[in-house]
Every structure is written in structure tokens, then in C-alpha cells.
Protein backbone atom coordinates (compact mmCIF):
# COMPACT_ATOMS: atom_id res chain seq x y z
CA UNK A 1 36.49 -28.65 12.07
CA UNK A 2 36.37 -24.81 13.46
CA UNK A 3 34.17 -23.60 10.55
CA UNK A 4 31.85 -26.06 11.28
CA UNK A 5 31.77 -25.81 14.79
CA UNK A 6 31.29 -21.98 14.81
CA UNK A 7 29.20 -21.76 12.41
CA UNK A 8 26.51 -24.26 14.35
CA UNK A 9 26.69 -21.90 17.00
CA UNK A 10 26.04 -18.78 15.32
CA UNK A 11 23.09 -20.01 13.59
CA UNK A 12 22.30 -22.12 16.98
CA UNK A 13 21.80 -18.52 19.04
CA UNK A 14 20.11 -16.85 16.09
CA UNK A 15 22.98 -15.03 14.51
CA UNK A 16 22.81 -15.80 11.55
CA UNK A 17 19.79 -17.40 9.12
CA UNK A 18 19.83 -20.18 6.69
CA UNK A 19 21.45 -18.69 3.91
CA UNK A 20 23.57 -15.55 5.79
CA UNK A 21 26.80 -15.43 6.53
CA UNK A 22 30.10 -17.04 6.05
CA UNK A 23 33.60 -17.75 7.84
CA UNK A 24 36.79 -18.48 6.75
CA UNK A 25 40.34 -19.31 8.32
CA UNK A 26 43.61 -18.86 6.50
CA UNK A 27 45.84 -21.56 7.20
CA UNK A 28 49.85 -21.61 7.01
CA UNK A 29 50.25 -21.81 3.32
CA UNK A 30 47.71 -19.31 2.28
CA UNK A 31 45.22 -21.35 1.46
CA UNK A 32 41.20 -20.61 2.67
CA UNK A 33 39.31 -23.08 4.28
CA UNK A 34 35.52 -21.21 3.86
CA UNK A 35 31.75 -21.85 3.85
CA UNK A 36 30.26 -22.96 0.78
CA UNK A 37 27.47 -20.98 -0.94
CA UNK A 38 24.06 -21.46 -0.80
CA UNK A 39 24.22 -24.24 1.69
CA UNK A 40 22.00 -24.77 4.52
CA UNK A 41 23.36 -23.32 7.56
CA UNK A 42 21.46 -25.04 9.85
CA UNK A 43 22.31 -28.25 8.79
CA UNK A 44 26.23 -27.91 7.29
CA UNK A 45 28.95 -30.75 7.60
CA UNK A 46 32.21 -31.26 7.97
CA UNK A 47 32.44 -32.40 3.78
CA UNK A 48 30.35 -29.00 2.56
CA UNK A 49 33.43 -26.53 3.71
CA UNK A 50 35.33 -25.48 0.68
CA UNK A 51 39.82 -25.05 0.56
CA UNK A 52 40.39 -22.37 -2.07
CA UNK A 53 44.11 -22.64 -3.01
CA UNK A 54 46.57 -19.49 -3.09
CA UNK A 55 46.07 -19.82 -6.72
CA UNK A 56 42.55 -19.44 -6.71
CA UNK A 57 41.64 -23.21 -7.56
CA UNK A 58 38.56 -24.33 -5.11
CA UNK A 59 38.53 -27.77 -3.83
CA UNK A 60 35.34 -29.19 -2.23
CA UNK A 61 31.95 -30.52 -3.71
CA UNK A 62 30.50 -27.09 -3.22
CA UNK A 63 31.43 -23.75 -4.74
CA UNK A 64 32.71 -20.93 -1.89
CA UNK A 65 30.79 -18.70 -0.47
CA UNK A 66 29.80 -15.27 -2.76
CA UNK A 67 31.81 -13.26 -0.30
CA UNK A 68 34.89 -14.80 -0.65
CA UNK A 69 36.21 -11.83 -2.18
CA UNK A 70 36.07 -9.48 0.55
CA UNK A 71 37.48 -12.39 2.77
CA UNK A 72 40.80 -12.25 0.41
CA UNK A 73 41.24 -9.38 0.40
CA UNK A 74 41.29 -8.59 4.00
CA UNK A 75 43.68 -11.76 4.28
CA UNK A 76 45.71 -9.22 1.86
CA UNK A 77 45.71 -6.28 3.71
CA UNK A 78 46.50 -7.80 7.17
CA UNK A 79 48.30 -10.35 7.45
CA UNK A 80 48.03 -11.51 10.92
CA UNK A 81 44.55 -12.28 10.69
CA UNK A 82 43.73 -15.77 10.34
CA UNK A 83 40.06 -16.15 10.45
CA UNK A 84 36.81 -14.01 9.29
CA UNK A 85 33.58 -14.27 10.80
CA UNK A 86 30.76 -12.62 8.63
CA UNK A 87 27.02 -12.64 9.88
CA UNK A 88 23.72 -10.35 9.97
CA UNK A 89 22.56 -10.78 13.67
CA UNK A 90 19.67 -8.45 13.69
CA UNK A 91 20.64 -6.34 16.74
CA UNK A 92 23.86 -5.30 14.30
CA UNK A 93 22.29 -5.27 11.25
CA UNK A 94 19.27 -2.64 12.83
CA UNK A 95 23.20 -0.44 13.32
CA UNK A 96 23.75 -1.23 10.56
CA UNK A 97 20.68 0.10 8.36
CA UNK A 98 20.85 3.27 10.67
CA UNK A 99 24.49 3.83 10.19
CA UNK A 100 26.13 3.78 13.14
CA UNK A 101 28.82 1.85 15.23
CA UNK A 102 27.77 -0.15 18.90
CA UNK A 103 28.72 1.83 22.07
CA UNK A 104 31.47 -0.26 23.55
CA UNK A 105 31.31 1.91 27.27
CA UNK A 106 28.60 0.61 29.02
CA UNK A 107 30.34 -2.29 30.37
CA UNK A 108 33.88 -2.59 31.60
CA UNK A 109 35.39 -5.19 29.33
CA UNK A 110 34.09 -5.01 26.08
CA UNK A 111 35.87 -2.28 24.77
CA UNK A 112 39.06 -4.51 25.37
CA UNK A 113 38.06 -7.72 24.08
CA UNK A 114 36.16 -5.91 20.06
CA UNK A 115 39.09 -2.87 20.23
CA UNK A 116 38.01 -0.36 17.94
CA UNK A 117 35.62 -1.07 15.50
CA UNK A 118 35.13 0.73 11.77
CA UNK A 119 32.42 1.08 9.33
CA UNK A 120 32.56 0.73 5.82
CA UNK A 121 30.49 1.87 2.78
CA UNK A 122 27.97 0.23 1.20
CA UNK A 123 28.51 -2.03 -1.75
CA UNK A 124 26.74 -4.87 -3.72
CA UNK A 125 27.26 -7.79 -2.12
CA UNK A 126 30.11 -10.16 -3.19
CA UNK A 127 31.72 -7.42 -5.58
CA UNK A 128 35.41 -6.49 -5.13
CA UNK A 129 34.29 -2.72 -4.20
CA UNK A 130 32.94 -4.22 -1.33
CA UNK A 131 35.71 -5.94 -0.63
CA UNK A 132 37.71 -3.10 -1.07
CA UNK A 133 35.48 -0.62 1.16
CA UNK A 134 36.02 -3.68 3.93
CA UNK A 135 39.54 -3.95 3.29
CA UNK A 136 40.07 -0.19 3.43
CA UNK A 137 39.11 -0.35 6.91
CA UNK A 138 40.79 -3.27 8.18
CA UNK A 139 44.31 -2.11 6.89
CA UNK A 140 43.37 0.93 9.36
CA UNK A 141 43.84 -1.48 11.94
CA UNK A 142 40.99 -2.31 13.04
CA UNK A 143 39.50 -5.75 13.44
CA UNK A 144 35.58 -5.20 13.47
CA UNK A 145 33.97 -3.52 10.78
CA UNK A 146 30.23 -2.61 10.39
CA UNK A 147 28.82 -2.72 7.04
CA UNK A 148 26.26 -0.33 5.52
CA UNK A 149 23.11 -1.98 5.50
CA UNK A 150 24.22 -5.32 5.49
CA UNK A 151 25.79 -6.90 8.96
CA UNK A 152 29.60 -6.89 10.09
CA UNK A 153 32.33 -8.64 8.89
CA UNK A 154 35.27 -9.60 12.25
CA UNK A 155 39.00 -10.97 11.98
CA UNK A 156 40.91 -12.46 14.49
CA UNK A 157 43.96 -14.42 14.80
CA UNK A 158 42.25 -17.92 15.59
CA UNK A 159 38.47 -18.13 14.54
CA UNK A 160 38.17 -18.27 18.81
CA UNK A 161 39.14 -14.44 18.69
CA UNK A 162 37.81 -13.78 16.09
CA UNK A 163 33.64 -14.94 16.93
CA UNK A 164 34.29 -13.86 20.88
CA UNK A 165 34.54 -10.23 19.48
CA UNK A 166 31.65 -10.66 17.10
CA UNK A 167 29.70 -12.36 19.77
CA UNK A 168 30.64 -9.22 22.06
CA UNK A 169 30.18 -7.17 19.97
CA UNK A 170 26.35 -8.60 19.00
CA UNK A 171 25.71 -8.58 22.72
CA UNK A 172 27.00 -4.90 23.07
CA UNK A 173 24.04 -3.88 19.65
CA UNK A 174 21.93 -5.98 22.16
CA UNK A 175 21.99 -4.13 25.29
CA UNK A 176 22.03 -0.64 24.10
CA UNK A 177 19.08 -1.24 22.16
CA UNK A 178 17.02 -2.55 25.58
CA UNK A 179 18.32 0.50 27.24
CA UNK A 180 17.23 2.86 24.73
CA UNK A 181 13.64 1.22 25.39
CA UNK A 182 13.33 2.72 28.69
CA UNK A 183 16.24 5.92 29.43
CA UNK A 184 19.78 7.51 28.32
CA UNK A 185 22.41 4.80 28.61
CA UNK A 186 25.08 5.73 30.77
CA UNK A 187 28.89 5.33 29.26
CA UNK A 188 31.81 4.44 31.58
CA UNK A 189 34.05 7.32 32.09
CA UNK A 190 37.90 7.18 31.50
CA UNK A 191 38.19 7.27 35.30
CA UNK A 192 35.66 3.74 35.51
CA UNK A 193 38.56 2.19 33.06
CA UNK A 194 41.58 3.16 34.95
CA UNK A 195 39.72 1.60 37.91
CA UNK A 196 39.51 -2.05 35.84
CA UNK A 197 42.56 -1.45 35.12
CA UNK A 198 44.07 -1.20 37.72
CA UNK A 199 42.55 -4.42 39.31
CA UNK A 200 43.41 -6.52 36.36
CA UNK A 201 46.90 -7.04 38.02
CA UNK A 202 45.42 -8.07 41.36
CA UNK A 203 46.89 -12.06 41.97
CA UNK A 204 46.18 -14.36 44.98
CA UNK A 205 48.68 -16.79 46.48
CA UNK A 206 48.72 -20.46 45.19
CA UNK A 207 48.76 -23.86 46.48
CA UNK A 208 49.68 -27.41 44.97
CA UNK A 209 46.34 -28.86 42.85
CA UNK A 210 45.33 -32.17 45.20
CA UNK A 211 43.10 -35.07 43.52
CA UNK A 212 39.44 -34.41 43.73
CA UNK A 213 36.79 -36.47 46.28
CA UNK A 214 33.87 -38.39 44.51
CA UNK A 215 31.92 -35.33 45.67
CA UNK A 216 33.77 -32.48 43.87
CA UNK A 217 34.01 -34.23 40.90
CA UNK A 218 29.48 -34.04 40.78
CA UNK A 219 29.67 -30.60 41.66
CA UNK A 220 32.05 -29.25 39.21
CA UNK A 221 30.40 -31.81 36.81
CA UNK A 222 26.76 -30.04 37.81
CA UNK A 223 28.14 -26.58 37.92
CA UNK A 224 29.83 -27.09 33.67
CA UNK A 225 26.10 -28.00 32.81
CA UNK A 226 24.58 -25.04 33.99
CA UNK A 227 27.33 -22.68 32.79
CA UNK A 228 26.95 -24.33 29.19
CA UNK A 229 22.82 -23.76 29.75
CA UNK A 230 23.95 -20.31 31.09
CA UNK A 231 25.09 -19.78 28.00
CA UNK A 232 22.39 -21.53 25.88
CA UNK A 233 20.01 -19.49 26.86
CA UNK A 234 22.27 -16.13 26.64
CA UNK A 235 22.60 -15.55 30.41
CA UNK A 236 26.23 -15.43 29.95
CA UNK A 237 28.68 -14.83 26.94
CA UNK A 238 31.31 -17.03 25.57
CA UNK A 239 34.03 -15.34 28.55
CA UNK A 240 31.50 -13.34 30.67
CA UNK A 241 29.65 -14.94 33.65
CA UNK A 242 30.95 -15.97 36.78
CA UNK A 243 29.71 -18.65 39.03
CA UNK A 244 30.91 -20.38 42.04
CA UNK A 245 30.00 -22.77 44.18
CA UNK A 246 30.95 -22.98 48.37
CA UNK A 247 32.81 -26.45 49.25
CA UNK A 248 32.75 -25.95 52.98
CA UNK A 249 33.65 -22.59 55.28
CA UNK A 250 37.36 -22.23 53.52
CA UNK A 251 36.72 -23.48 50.30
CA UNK A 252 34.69 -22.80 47.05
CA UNK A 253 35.07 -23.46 43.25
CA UNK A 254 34.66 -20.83 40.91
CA UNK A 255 34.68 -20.11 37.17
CA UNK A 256 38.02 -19.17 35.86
CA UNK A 257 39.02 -16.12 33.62
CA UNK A 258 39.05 -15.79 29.89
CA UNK A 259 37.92 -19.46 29.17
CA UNK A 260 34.59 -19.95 26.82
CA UNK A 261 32.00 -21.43 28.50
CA UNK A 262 30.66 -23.64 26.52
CA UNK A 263 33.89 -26.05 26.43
CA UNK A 264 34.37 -25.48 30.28
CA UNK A 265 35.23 -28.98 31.73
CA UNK A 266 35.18 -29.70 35.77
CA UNK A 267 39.02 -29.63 35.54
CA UNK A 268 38.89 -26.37 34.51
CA UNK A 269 37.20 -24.53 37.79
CA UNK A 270 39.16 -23.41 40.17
CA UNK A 271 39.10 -23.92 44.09
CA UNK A 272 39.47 -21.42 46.24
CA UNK A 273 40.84 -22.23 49.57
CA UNK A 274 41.36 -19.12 52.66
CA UNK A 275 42.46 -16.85 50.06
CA UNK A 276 44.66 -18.77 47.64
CA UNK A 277 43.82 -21.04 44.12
CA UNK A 278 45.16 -23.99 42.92
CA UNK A 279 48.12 -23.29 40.96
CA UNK A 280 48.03 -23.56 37.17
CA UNK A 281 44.63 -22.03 36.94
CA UNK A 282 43.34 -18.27 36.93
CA UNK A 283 40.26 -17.84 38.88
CA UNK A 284 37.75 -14.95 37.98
CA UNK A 285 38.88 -11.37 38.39
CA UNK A 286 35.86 -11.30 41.10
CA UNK A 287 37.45 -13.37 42.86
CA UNK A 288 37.46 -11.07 45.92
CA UNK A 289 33.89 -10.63 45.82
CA UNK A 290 32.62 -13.86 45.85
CA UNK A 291 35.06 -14.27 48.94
CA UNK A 292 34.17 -11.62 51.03
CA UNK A 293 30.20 -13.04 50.20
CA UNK A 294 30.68 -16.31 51.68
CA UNK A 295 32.79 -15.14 54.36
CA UNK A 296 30.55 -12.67 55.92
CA UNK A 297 27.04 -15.02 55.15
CA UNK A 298 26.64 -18.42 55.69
CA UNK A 299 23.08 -18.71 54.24
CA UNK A 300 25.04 -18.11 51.02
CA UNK A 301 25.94 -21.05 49.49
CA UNK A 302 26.20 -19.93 45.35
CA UNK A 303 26.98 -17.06 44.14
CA UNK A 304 26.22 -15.73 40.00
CA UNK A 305 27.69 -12.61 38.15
CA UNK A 306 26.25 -12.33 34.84
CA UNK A 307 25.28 -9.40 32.36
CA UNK A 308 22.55 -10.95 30.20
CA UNK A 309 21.08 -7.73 28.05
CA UNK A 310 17.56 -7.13 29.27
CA UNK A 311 18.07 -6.99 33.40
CA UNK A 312 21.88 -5.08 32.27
CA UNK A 313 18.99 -2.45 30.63
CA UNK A 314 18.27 -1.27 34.00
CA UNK A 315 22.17 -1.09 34.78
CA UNK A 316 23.33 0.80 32.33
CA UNK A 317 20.60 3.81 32.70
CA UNK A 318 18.44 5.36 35.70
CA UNK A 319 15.78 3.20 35.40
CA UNK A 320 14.71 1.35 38.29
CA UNK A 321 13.91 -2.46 38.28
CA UNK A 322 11.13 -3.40 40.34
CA UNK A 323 10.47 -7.22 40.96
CA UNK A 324 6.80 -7.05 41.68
CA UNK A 325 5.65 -8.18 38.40
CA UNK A 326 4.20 -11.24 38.81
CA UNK A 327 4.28 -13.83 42.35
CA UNK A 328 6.98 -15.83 41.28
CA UNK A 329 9.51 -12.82 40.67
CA UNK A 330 9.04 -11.24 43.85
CA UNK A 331 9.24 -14.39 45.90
CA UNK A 332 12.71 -15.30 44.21
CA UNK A 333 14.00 -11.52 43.08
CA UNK A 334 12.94 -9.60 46.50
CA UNK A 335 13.98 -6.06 46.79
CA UNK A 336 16.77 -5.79 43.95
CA UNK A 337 19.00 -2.81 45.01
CA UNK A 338 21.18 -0.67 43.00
CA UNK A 339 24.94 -0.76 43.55
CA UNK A 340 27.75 1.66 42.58
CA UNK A 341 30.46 0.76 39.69
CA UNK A 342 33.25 0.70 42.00
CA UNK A 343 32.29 -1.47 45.05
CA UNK A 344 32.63 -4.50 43.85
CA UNK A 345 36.18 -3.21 42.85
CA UNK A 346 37.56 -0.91 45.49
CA UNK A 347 35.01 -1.86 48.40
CA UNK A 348 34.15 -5.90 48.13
CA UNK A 349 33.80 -6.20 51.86
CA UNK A 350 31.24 -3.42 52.05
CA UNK A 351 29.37 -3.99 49.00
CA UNK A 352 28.98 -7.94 49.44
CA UNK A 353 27.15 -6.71 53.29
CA UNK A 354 24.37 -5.58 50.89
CA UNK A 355 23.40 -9.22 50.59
CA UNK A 356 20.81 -10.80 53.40
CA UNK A 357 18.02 -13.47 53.02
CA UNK A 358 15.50 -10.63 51.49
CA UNK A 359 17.92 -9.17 49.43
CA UNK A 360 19.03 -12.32 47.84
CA UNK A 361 19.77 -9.97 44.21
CA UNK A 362 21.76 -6.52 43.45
CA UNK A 363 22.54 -5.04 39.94
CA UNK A 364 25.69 -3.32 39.74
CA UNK A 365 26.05 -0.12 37.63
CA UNK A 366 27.36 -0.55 34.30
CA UNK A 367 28.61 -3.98 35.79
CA UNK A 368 26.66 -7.02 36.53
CA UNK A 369 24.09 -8.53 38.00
CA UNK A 370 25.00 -9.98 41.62
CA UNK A 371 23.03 -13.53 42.44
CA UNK A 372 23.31 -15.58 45.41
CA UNK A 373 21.06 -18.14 46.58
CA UNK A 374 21.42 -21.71 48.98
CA UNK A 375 22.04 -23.73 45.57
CA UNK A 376 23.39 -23.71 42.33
CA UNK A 377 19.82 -24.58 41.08
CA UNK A 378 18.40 -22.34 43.52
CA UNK A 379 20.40 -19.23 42.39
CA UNK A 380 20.73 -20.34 38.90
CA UNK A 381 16.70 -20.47 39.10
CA UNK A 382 16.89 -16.81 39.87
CA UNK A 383 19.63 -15.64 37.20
CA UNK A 384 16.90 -16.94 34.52
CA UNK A 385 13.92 -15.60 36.54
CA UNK A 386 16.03 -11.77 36.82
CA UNK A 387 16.01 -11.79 33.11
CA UNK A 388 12.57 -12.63 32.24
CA UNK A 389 11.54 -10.54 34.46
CA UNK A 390 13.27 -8.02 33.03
CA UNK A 391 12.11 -9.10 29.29
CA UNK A 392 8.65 -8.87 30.30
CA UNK A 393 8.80 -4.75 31.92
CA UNK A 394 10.26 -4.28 28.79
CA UNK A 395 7.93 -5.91 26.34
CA UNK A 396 4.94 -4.14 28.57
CA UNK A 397 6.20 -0.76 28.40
CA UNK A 398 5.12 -1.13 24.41
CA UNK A 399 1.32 -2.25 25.66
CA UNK A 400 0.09 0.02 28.37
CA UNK A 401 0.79 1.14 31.92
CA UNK A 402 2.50 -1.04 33.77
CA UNK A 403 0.33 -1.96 36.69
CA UNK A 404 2.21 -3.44 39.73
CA UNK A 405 1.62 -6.25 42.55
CA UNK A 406 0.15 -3.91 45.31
CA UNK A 407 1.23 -3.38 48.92
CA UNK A 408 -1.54 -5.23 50.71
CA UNK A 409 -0.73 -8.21 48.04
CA UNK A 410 2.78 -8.22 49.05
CA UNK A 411 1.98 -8.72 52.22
CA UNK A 412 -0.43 -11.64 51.22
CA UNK A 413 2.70 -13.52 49.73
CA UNK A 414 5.15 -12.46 52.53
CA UNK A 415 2.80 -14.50 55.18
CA UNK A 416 1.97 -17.27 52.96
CA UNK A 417 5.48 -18.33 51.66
CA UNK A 418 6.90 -17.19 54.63
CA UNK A 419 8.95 -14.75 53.49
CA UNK A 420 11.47 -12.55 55.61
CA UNK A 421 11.44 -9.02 55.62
């Protein structure tokens, strides 16, 4: 069942605690299928969810959850949302308790995927003012609404849409609080959106699907499992995080658009093959990219764009990122450039020339983070290496100076692991 199934995952990645939050979907007749109250999240079944008739009569061994009132009354006031996802993830509920709504431009495709999002006034919990003050704002039109010292309550047509813009929308509260650790964030301007925009139409050529060798089948088998631990771990989002994989010198597989991750199966990737995809799938919008990177390098053999919050700090303000933290991250991170928004957009061919053997890593302003590497463990090694890396200049700007690897020690490590410069 959906409720179950979503609900694992938002207590899973720490969304949500034992006895927080609740979901719902409306289903053809009226009728609400919802999370019982006072249950265990961490350890719900497929018997504890709860079918509240149109009349009000509850079915189920459980009673609903408290907040089933506000999730009626939504239902009420728009009716083309199906599903409710309520939760307290603490990087919302610290907006919450200050008042104030996520900034949605400081990456290119949130603000499309949570839409505008409202904030309602505070009420006791499970009361029908709250459910009112919710209400209120959803028959504004909108489909995410904070609440006032309490968490956020998001609707969507399917429960998919609806916990992809909560999860967004989490990971949005997320990075702006990083970036606020160390600078300004920087917003996207109206010109930055036209740009996306105006790539979002971009399509390759086709060609007919063909059935798979022994060996493509264990890579795109290899490649699922570290796009689902991608995820695990919060390197990527449910439909953010690209990776791809090179086949031979005309062909690679690569993740394809708008799918969640974590039910990505090997039939799902797409090849790429001298410039055109097998037909009935959609390949990544940086498609391009990734192209013009194995084209122009052959030591490239896997290529990851991801956003995970604390390295996307340093993207979305002036702060540089500097690798030489500890041994490890300089012999896998190297020199970590900064890259304009618009190359990877308008100039692919250009910006993928950036990448050589020492500068294995780029971050992208107010985009991504760029990793290749001669693996998919190899670069997926330094994805997770980018981001604790990242964590850790973050959590040491709250102890002291931070005191890097010097010059002379650089060099040490250059000779001994043979490093190129």
C-alpha cells in the first residue's frame, strides 16, 4: 500500500519521528485511506492504515490520525488533490518556528516541481481552525503550505506528487540553512529561468531499443544499486541526480528524467549511442553534457551530477570550497573549480574541457556538482567523499579556525600517491 510505503521512507530519512506526521489519499468514492493515531511510525503495517468513509464511519483496528480534520477539509476545498503528506522534518519545522517560507531560487528546478508554497496560522493541533487556516490556503491554489510552528502539510494528485514536493521542498529548508552557515545565498534571476527553460525542449534523435548483452544487463544492474544508495544516503533526491556510465567510445547509459530513484530498474536507463537514445525512454536533460565529457576525454569513464545540500552550500554563495581538509579528500577531490550557471546549458563543449585527471570535480553555480572518475565506484567514491568533505568545513567553522593541509604537505602526497599536477 502507498501510505505504507511512503510513510517508511519518510521516517527512514529522518522526516518524520515516531509519533509525527500523517498521510492520507482520497480514493474515487471519497473515501480516506489515512494513518492511524498514535502508532509507531517506524514500525507501521499494511493492517494499521485506517478507510474513513464519506460518511464519517472509520474502518480499521486503529482510530485515524488526530489530524484528520485538516486532511478533510483540504479534500473539500480542492478537489483535485488526492493525497496529503503531513510531517515535521526539522530543517522545515526550524521555518517554521521562525515564520517564514523556503527560498525556492537557488536551484533551477525546484521552483517547478513545489510551485508556490503558502503559510498558514497557527492553531491547536487537530482542531477544525487549524484545518480551516490550512484549508484557507490551499483553496488559494497552492499545494504546499507551511504551518506556524508546527511542520508543513503537501497535496498532490497521486501521493508520488505529492511527497516529491515535500521531499523538495525539505531539501530546499536544507540547503539554505548550510548556506546561511558560511555567506549570502545567491537566488537565480528570471533571466537563469528563461535559460532552463528554454533547454527543457531540447530532444535527441532515436533509435529502435535492441536486447541487452550479459554485460549491460551487470552494469545497469550495478549502476540501480548505487543510485538507490545515492539516494539512501541523500546524495540525490527522489528525481534529482544524474549518473551515467560509458559502454564503449559511442555508447553510454545514463539516468533518465523525472523517474524516482529509488524504484529505478536496469530497464529503465537509457543508452546513448553517437547522439541518439533508445526510443521509448527520456534520457536526462544533461544529456549533452555528459556527451561532450566522454567525447573529448577518454580517461573518463563515469560521470555524476548531484546537488546533495552541504557541497551545494558552496554553490549557491561566494564561498570557496577547498579540498585540503584531510589526505583522503585531496587525493580524490583535487582542485574543485567553480563553474558558471550557464555552461553546462549554453556552452557544454567548453565547460566539460574543464575536466582533466587533476581536476577530476567542478561545482556548478546554483547547479550541481560535476563528478567524473574511471568507475562507477570510483566516482561514486568521490560524490560521497565531496559531501563529507563539505559536512566537515561546515561543522568546523562552529569550533575554531580552520587550519588547512599546507603547501609543502601537498607536495608530500602528490609524490607519494603519484598524483598529477
Amino acid at each position: 500500500m502507498k501510505l505504507l510505503e511512503f510513510m517508511e521512507r519518510i521516517y527512514r530519512y529522518g522526516m518524520t519521528t515516531t509519533s509525527g506526521g500523517n498521510l492520507s489519499i482520497k480514493d474515487a468514492d471519497g473515501g480516506i485511506w489515512i494513518t492511524p493515531s498514535g502508532i509507531d511510525k517506524g514500525s507501521l503495517n499494511r493492517d494499521d492504515m485506517v478507510y474513513v468513509k464519506p460518511d464519517g464511519t472509520v474502518s480499521g483496528k486503529h482510530a485515524p490520525s488526530s489530524e484528520l480534520p485538516f486532511h478533510r477539509l483540504i479534500y473539500e476545498a480542492r478537489p483535485d488533490i488526492s493525497a496529503i503528506v503531513h510531517a515535521h522534518p526539522p530543517a522545515l519545522v526550524s521555518f517554521s518556528i521562525v515564520r517564514r517560507i523556503p527560498d525556492l531560487r537557488l536551484l533551477p528546478n525546484e521552483r517547478q516541481i513545489c510551485g508556490e508554497i503558502g503559510i498558514a496560522a497557527y492553531a491547536l493541533p487537530g482542531s477544525r481552525r487549524l484545518g480551516e487556516n490550512i484549508a484557507r490556503v490551499f483553496a488559494e491554489g497552492k499545494d504546499s503550505v507551511m504551518l506556524e510552528n508546527h511542520g508543513v502539510v503537501v497535496g498532490g494528485r497521486t501521493l508520488d506528487e505529492a511527497f516529491r514536493i515535500f521531499e523538495t521542498l525539505d531539501f530546499c529548508a536544507r540547503l539554505e540553512i548550510e548556506a546561511s552557515r558560511i555567506g549570502k545565498p545567491i537566488l537565480l534571476t528570471d533571466e537563469d529561468y528563461a535559460l532552463v527553460r528554454s533547454q527543457a525542449g531540447i530532444r535527441m534523435e532515436t533509435y529502435a531499443a535492441e536486447p541487452m548483452e550479459h554485460t549491460e544487463l551487470e552494469l545497469r544492474e550495478d549502476m540501480c544499486r548505487l543510485i538507490r544508495r545515492a539516494y539512501a544516503q541523500g546524495l540525490f533526491t527522489s528525481t534529482q541526480g544524474t549518473f551515467s556510465k560509458r559502454l564503449n567510445d559511442q555508447e553510454f547509459l545514463i539516468t533518465p528524467y523525472g523517474m524516482d530513484r529509488t524504484y529505478l530498474k536496469p530497464a529503465d536507463l537509457v543508452k546513448v549511442r553517437d547522439g541518439r537514445h533508445e526510443e521509448g525512454r527520456r534520457p536526462s536533460q544533461s544529456v549533452r553534457f555528459h556527451e561532450a565529457l566522454y567525447r573529448q576525454h577518454n580517461h573518463i569513464d563515469s560521470v555524476i551530477l548531484a546537488h546533495p545540500p552541504y557541497i551545494m552550500a558552496f554553490a549557491v554563495t561566494e564561498a570557496p570550497f577547498d579540498s585540503r581538509t584531510i589526505p583522503e579528500s585531496y587525493i580524490l577531490l583535487r582542485g574543485m573549480p567553480k563553474l558558471p550557471f550557464a555552461g553546462i546549458y549554453t556552452e557544454p563543449e567548453k565547460t566539460a574541457k574543464t575536466f582533466a585527471p587533476n581536476t577530476p570535480l567542478a561545482i556548478v553555480n546554483n547547479n550541481c556538482l560535476v563528478v567524473t572518475g574511471q568507475g562507477l565506484l570510483n566516482t561514486f567514491d568521490r560524490l560521497e567523499v565531496a559531501e563529507y568533505s563539505a559536512k566537515s568545513i561546515l561543522n568546523a567553522r562552529s569550533l575554531g579556525e580552520i587550519r588547512f593541509i599546507e603547501d609543502n604537505e601537498i607536495e608530500e602526497l602528490k609524490a607519494a600517491f603519484r598524483l598529477e599536477d
